[in-house]
PDB file of N, CA and C in Angstrom:
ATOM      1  N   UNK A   1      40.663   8.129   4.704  1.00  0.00           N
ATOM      2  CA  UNK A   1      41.066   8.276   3.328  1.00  0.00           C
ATOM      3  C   UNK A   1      42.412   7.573   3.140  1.00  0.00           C
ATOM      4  N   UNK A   2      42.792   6.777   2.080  1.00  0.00           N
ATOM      5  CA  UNK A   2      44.002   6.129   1.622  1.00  0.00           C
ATOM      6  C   UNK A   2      44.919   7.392   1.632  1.00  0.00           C
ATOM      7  N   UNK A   3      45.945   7.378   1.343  1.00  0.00           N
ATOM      8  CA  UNK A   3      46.876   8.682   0.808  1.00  0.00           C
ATOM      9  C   UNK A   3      48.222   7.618   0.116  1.00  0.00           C
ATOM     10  N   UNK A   4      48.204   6.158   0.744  1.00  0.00           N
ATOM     11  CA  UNK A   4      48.711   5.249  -0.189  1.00  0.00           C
ATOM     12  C   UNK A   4      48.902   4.399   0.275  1.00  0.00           C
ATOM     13  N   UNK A   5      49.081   3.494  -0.813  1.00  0.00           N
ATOM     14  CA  UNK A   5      49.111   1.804  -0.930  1.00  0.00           C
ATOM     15  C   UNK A   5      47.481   1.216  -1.400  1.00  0.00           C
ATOM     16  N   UNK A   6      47.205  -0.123  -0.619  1.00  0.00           N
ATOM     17  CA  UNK A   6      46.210  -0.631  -1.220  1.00  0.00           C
ATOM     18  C   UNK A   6      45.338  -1.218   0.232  1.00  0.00           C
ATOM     19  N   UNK A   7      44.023  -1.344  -0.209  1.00  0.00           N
ATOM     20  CA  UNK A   7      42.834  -1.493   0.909  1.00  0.00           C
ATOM     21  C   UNK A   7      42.393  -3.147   0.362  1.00  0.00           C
ATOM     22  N   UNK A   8      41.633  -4.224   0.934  1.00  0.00           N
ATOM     23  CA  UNK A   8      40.767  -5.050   0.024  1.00  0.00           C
ATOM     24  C   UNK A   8      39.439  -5.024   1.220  1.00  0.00           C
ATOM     25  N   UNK A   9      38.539  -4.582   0.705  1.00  0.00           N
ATOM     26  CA  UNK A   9      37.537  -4.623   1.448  1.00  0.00           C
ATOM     27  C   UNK A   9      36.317  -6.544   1.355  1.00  0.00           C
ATOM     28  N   UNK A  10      36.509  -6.405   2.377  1.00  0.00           N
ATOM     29  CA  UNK A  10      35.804  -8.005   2.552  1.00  0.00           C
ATOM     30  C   UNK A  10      34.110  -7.792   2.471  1.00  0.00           C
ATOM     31  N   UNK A  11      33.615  -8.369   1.646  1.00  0.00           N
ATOM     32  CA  UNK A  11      32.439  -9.084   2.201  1.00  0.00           C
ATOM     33  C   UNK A  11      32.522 -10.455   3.113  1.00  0.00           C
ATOM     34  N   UNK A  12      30.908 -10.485   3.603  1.00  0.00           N
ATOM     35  CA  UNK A  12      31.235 -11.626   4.680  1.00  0.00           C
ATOM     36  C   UNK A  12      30.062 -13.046   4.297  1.00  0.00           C
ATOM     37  N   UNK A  13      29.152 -12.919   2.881  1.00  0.00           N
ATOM     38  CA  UNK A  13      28.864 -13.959   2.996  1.00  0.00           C
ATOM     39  C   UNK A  13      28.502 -14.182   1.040  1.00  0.00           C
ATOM     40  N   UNK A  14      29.196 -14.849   1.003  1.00  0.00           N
ATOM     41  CA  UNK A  14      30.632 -15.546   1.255  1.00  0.00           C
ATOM     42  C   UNK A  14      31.970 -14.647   1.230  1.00  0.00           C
ATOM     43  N   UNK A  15      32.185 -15.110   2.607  1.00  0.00           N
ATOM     44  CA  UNK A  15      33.814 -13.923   2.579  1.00  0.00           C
ATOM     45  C   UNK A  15      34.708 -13.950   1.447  1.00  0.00           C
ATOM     46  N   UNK A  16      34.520 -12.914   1.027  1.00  0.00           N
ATOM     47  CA  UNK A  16      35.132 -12.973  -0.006  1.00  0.00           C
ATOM     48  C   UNK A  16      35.738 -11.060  -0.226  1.00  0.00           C
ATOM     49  N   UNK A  17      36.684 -11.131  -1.349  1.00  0.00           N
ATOM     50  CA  UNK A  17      37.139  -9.658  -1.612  1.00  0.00           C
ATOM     51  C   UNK A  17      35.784  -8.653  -2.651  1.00  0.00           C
ATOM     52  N   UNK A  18      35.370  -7.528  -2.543  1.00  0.00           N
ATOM     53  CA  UNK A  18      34.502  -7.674  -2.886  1.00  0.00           C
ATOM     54  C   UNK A  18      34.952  -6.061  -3.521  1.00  0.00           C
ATOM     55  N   UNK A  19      36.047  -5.092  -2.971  1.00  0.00           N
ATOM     56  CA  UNK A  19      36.384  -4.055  -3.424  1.00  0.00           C
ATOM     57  C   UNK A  19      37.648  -3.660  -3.588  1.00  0.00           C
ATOM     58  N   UNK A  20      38.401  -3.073  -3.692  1.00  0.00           N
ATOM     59  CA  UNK A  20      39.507  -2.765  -3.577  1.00  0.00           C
ATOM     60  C   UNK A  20      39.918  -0.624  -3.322  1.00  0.00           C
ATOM     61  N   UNK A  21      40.135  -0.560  -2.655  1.00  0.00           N
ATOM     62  CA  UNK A  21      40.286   1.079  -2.123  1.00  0.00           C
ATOM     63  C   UNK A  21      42.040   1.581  -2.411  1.00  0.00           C
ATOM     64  N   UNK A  22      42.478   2.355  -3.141  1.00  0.00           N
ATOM     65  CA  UNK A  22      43.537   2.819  -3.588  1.00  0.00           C
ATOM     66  C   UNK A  22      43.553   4.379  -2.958  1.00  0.00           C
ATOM     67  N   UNK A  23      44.720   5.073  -3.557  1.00  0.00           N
ATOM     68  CA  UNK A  23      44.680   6.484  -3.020  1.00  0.00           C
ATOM     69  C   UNK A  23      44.052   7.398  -3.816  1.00  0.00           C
ATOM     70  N   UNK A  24      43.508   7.756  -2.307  1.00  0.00           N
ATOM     71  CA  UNK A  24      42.420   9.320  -3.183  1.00  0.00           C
ATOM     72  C   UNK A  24      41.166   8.668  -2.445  1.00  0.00           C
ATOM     73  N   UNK A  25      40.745   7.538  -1.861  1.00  0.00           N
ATOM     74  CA  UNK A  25      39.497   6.978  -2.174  1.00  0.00           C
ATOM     75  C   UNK A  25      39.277   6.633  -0.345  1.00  0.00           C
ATOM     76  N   UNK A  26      37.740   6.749  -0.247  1.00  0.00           N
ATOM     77  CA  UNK A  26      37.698   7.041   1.364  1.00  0.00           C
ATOM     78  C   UNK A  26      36.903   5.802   1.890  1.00  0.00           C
ATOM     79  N   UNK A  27      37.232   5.425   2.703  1.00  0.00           N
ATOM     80  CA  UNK A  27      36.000   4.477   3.965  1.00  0.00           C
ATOM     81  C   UNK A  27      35.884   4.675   4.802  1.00  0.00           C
ATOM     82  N   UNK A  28      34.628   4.100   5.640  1.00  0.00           N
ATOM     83  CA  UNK A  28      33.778   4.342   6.664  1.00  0.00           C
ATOM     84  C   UNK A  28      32.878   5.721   6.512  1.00  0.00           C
ATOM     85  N   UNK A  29      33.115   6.199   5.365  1.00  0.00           N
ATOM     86  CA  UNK A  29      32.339   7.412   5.756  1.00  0.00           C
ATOM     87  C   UNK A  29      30.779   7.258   5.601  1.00  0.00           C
ATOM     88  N   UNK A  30      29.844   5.608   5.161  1.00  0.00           N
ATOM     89  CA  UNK A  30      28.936   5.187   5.293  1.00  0.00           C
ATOM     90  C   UNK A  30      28.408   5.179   7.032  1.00  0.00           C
ATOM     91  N   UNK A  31      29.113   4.971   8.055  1.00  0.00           N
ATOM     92  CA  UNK A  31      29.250   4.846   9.722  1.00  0.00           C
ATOM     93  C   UNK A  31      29.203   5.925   9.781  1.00  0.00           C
ATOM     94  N   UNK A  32      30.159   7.139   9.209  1.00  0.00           N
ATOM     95  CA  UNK A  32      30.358   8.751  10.000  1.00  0.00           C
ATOM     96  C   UNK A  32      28.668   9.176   9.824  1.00  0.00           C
ATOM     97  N   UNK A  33      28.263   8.984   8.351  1.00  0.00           N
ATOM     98  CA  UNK A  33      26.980   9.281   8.110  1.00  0.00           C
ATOM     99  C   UNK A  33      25.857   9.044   8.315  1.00  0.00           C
ATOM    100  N   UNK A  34      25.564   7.585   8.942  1.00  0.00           N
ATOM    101  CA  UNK A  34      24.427   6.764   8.994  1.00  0.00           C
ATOM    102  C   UNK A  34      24.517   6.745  10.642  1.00  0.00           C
ATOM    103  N   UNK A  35      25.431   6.680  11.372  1.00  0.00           N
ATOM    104  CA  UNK A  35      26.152   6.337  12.843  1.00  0.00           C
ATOM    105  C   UNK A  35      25.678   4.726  13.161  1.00  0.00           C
ATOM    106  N   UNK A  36      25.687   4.006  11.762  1.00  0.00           N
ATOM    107  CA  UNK A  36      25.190   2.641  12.141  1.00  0.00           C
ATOM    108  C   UNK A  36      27.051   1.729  12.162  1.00  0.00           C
ATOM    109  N   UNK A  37      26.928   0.344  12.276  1.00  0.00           N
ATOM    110  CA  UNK A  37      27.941  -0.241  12.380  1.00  0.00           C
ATOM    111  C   UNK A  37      29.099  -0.443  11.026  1.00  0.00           C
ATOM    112  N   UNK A  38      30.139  -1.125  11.404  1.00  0.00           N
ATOM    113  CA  UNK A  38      30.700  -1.226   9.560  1.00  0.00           C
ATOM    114  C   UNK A  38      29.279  -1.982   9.015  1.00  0.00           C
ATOM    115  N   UNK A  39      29.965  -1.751   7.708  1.00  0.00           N
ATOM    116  CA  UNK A  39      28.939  -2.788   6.569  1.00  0.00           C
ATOM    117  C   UNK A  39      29.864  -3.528   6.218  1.00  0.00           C
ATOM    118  N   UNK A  40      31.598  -4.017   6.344  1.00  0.00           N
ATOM    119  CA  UNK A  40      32.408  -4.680   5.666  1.00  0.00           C
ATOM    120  C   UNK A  40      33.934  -4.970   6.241  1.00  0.00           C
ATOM    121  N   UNK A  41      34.784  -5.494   6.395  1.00  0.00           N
ATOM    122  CA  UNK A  41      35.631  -5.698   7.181  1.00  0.00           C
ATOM    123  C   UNK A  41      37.264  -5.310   5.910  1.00  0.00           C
ATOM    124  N   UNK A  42      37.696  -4.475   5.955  1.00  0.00           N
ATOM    125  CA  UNK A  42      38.920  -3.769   5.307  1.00  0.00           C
ATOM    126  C   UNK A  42      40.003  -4.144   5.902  1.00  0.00           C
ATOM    127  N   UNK A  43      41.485  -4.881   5.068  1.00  0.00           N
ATOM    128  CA  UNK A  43      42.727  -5.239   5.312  1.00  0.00           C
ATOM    129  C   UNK A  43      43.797  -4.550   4.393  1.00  0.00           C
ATOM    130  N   UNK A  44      44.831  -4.368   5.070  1.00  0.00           N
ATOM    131  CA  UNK A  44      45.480  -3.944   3.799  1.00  0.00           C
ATOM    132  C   UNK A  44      46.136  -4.826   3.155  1.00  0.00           C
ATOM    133  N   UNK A  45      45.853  -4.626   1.776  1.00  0.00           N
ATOM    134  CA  UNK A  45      46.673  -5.628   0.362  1.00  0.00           C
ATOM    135  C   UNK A  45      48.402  -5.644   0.788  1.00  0.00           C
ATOM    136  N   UNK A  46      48.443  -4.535   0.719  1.00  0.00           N
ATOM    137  CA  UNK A  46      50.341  -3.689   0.772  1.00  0.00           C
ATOM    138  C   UNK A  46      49.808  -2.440   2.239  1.00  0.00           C
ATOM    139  N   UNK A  47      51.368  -2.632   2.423  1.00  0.00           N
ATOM    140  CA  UNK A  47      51.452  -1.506   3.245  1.00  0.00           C
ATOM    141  C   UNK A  47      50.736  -0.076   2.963  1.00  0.00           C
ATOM    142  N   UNK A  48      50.030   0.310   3.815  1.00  0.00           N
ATOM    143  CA  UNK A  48      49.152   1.803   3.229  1.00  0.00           C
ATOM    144  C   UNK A  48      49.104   2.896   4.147  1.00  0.00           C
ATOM    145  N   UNK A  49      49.131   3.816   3.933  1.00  0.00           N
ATOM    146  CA  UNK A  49      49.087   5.070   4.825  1.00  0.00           C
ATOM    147  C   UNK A  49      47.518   5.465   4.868  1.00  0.00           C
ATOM    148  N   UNK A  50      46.984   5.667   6.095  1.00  0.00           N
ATOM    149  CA  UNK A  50      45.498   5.945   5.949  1.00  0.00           C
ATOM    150  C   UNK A  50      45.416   7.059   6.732  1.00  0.00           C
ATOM    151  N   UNK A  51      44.578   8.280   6.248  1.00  0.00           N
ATOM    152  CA  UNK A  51      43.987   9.696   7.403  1.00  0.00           C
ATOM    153  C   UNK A  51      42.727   9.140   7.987  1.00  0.00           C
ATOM    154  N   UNK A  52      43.078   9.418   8.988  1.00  0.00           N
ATOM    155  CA  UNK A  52      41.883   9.571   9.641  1.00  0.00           C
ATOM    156  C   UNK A  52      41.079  10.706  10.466  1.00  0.00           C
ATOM    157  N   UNK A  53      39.408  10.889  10.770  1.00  0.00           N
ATOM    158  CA  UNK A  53      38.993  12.233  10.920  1.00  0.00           C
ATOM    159  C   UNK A  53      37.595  11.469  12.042  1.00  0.00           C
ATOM    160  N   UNK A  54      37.602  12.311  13.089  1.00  0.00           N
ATOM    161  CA  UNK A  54      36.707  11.935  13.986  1.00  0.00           C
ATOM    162  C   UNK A  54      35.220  12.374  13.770  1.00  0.00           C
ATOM    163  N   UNK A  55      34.070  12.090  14.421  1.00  0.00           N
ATOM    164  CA  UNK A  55      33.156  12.441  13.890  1.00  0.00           C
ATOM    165  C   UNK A  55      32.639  14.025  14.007  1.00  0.00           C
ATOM    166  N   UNK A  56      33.574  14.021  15.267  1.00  0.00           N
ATOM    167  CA  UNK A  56      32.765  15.962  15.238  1.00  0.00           C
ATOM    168  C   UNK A  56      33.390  16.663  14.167  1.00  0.00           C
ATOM    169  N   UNK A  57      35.014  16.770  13.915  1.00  0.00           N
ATOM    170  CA  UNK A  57      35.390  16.989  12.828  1.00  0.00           C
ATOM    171  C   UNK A  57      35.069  16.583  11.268  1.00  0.00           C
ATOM    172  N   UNK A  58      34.843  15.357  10.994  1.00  0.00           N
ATOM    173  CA  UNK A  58      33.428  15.017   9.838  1.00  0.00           C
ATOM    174  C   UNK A  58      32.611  15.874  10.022  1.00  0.00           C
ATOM    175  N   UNK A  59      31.774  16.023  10.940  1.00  0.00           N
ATOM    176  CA  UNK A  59      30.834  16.558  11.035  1.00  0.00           C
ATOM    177  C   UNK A  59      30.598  18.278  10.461  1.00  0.00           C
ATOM    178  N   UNK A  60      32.142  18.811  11.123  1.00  0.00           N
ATOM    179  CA  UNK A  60      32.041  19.956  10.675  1.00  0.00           C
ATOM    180  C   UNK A  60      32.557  20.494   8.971  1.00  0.00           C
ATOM    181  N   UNK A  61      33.213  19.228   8.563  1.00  0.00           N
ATOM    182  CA  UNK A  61      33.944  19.629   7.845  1.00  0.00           C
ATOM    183  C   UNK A  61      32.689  19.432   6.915  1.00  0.00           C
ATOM    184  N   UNK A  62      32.141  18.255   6.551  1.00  0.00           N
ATOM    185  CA  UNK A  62      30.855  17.786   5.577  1.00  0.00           C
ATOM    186  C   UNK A  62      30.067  18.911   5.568  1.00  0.00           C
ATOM    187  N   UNK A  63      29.603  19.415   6.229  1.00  0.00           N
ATOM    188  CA  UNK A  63      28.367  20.407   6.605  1.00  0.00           C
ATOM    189  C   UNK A  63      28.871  21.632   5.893  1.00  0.00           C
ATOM    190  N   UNK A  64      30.164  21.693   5.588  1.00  0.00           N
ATOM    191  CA  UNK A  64      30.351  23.355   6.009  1.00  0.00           C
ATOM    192  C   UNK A  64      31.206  23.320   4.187  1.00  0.00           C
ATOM    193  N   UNK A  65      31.365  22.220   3.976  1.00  0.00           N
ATOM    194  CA  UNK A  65      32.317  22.632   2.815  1.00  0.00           C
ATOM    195  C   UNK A  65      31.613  21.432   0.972  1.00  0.00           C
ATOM    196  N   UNK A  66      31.440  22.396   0.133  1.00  0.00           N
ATOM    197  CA  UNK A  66      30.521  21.792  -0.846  1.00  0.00           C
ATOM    198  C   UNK A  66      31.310  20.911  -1.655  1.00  0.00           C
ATOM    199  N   UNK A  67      32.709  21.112  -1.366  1.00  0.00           N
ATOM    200  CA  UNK A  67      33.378  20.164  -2.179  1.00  0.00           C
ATOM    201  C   UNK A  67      33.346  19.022  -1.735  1.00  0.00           C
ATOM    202  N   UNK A  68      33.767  18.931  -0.394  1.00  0.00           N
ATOM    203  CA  UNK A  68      33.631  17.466   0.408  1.00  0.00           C
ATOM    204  C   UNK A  68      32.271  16.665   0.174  1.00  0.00           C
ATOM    205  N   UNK A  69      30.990  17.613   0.277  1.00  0.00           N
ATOM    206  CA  UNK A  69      30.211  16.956   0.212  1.00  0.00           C
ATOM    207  C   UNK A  69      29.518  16.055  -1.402  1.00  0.00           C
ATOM    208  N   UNK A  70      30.259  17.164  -2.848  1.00  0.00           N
ATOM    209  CA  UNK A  70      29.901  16.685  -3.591  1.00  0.00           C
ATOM    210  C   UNK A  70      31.334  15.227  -3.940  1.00  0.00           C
ATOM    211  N   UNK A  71      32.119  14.820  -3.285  1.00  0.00           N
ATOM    212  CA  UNK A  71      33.396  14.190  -3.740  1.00  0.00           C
ATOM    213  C   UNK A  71      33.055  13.277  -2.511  1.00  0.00           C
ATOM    214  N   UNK A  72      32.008  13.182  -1.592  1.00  0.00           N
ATOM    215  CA  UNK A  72      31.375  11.997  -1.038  1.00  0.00           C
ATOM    216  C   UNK A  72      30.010  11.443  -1.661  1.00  0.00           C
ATOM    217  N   UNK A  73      29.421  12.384  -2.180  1.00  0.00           N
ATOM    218  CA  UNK A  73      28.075  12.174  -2.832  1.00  0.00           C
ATOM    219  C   UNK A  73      28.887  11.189  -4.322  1.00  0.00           C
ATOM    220  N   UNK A  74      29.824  11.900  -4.715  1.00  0.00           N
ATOM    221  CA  UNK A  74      30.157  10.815  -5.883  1.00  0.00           C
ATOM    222  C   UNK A  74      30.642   9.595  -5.625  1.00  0.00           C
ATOM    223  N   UNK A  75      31.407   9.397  -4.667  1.00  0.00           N
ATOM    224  CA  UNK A  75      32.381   7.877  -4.012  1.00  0.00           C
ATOM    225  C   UNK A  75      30.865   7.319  -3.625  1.00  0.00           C
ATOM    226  N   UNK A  76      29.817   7.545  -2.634  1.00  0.00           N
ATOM    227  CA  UNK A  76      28.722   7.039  -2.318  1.00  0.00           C
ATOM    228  C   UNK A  76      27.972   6.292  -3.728  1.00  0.00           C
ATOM    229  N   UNK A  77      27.598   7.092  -5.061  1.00  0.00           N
ATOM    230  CA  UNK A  77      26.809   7.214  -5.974  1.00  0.00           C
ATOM    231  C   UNK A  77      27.912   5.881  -6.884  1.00  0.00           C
ATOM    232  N   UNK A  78      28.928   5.765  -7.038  1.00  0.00           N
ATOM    233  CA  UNK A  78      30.001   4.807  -7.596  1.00  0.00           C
ATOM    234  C   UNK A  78      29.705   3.551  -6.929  1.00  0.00           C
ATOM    235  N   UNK A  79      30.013   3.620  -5.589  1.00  0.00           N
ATOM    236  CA  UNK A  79      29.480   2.289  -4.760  1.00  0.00           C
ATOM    237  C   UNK A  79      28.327   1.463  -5.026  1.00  0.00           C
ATOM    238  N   UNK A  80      27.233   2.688  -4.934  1.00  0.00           N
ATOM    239  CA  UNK A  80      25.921   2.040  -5.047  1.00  0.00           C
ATOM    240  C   UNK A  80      25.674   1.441  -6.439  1.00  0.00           C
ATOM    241  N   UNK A  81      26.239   2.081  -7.527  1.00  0.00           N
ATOM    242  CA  UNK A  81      26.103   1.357  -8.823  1.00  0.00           C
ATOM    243  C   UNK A  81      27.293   0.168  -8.686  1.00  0.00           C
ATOM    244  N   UNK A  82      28.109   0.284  -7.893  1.00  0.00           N
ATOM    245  CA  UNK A  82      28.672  -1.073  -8.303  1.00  0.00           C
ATOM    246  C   UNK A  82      28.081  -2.805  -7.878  1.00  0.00           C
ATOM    247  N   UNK A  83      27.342  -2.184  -6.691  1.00  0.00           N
ATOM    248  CA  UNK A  83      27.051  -2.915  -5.529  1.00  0.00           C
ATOM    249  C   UNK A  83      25.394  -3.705  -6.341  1.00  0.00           C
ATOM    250  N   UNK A  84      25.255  -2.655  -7.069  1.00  0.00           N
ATOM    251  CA  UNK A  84      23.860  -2.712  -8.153  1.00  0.00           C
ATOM    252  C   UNK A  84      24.238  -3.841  -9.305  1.00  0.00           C
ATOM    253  N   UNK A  85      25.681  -3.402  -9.729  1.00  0.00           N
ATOM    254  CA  UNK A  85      25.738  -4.198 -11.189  1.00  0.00           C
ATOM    255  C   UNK A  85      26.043  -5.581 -10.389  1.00  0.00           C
ATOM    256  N   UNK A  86      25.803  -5.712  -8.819  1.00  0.00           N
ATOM    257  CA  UNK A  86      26.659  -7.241  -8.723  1.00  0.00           C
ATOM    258  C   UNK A  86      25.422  -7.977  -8.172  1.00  0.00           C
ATOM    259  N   UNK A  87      24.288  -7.494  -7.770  1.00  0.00           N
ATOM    260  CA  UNK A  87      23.258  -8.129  -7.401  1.00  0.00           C
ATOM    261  C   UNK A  87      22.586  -9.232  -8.051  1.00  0.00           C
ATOM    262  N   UNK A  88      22.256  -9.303  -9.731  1.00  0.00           N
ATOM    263  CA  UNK A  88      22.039 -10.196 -10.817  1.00  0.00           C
ATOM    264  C   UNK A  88      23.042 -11.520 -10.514  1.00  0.00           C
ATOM    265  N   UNK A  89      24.305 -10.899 -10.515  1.00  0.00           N
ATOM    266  CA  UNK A  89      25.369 -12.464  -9.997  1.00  0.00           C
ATOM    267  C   UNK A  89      25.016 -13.037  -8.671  1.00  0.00           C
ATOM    268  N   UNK A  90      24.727 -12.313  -7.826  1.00  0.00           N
ATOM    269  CA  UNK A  90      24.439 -12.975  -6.648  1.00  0.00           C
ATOM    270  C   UNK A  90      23.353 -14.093  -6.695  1.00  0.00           C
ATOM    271  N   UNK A  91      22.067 -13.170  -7.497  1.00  0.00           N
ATOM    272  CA  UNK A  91      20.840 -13.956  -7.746  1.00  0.00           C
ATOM    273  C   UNK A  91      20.768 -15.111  -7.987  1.00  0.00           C
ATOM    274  N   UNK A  92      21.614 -14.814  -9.009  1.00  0.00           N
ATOM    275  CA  UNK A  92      21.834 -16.125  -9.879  1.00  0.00           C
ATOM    276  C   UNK A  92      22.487 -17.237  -9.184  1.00  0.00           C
ATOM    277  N   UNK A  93      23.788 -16.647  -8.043  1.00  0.00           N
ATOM    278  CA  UNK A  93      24.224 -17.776  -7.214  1.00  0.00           C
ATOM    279  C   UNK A  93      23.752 -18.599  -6.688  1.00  0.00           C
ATOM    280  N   UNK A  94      22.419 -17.258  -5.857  1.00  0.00           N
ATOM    281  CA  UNK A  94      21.471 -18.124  -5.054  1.00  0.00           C
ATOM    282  C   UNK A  94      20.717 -18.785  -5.366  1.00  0.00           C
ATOM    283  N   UNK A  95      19.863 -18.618  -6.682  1.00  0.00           N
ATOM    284  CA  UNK A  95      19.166 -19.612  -7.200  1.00  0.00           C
ATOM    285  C   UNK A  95      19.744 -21.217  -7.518  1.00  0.00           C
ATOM    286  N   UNK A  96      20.921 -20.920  -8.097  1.00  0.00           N
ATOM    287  CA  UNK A  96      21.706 -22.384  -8.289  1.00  0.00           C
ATOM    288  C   UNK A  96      22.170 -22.854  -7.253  1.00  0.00           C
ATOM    289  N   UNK A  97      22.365 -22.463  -6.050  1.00  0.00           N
ATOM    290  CA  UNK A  97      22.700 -23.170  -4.570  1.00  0.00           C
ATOM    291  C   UNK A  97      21.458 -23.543  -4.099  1.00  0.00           C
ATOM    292  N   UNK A  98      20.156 -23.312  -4.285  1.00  0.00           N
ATOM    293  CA  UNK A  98      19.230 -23.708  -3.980  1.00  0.00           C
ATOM    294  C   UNK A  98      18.458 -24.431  -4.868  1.00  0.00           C
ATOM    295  N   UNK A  99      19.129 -24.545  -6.617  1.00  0.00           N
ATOM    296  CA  UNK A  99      19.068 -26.021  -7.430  1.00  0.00           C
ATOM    297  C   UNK A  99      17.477 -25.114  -8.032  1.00  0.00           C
ATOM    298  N   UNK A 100      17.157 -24.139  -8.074  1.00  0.00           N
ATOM    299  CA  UNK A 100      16.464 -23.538  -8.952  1.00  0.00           C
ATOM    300  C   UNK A 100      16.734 -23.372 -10.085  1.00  0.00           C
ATOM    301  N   UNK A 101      16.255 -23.127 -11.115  1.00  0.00           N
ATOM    302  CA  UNK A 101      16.706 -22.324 -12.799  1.00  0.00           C
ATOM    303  C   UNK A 101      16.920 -21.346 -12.780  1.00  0.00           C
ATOM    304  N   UNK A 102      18.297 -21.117 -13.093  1.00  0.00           N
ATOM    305  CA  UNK A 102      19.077 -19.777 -12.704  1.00  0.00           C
ATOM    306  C   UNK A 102      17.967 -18.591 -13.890  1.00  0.00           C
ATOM    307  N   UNK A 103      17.767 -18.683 -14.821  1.00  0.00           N
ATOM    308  CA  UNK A 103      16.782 -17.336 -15.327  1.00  0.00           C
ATOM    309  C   UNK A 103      15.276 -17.594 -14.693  1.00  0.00           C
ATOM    310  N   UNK A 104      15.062 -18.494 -13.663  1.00  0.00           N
ATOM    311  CA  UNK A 104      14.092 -18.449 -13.132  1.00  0.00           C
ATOM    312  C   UNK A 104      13.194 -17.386 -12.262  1.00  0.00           C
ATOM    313  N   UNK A 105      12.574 -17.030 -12.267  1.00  0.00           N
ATOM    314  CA  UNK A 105      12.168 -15.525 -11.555  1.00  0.00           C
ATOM    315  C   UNK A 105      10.798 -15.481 -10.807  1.00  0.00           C
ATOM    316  N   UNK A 106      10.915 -14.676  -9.485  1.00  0.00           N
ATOM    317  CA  UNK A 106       8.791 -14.839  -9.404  1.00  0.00           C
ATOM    318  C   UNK A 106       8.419 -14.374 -10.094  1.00  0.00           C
ATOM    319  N   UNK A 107       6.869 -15.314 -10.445  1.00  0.00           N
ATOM    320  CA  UNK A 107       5.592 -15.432 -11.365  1.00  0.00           C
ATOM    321  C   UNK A 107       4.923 -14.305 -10.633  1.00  0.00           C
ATOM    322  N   UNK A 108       3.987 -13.770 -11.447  1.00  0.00           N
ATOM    323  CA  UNK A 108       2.861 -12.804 -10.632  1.00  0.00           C
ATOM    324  C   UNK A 108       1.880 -13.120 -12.078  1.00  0.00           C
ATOM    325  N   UNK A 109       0.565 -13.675 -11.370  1.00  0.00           N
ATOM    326  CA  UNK A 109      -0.001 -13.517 -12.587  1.00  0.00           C
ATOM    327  C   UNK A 109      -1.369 -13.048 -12.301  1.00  0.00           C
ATOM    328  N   UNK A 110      -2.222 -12.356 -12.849  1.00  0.00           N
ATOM    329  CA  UNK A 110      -3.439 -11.658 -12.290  1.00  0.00           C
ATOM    330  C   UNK A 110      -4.402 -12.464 -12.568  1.00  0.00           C
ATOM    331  N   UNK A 111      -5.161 -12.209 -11.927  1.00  0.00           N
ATOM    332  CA  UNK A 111      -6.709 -13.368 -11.750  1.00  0.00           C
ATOM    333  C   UNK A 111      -7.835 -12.344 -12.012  1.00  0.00           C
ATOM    334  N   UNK A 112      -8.626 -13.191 -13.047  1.00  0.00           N
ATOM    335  CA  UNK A 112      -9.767 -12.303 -13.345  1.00  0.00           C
ATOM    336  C   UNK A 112     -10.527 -11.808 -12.429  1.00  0.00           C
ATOM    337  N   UNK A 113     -10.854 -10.158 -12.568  1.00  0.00           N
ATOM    338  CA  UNK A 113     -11.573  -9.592 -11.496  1.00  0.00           C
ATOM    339  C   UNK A 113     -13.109  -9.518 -11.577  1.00  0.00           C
TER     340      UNK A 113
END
């Protein structure tokens, strides 16, 4: 969790800044939860103070307390819509790096049965 200063979280293709994490606001807790690898590589902007919490302690604390879990369910649920509203731009990148028509889209068309 931040407690202060500033985070910039990287994407990696194209590396680029893709979030920004301030105080109050948590990472990695996608890894504590999933036990898979990062998804993103985090630097700090400014000097920042960060807590940190191991997994058995995650573990106990998530499980056992409803606030934590609904004030991760919301930071999770924020992400995923942001990560949502940016997918259309991507599309669109990729289509024009690959010299397609950017409102271009797959066809599906049904054949008489």
């Amino acid at each position: 969790m931040v407690t202060s200063g500033e985070l910039e979280v990287w994407g990696s293709d194209p590396p680029r800044v893709i979030n920004r994490l301030g105080k109050g606001e948590v990472l990695g807790e996608m890894s504590l939860l999933l036990g898979g690898a990062r998804t993103a590589t985090v630097t700090a902007a400014r000097a920042s103070t960060l807590l940190s919490l191991r997994k058995e302690d995650f573990d106990r604390t998530f499980l056992s307390n409803a606030k934590v879990l609904e004030f991760l369910t919301r930071s999770l649920s924020k992400r995923l819509a942001a990560a949502g509203r940016r997918l259309p731009r991507r599309r669109a990148a990729l289509r024009y790096a690959l010299g397609a028509p950017v409102g271009a889209g797959p066809r599906c068309e049904a054949s008489p049965g």
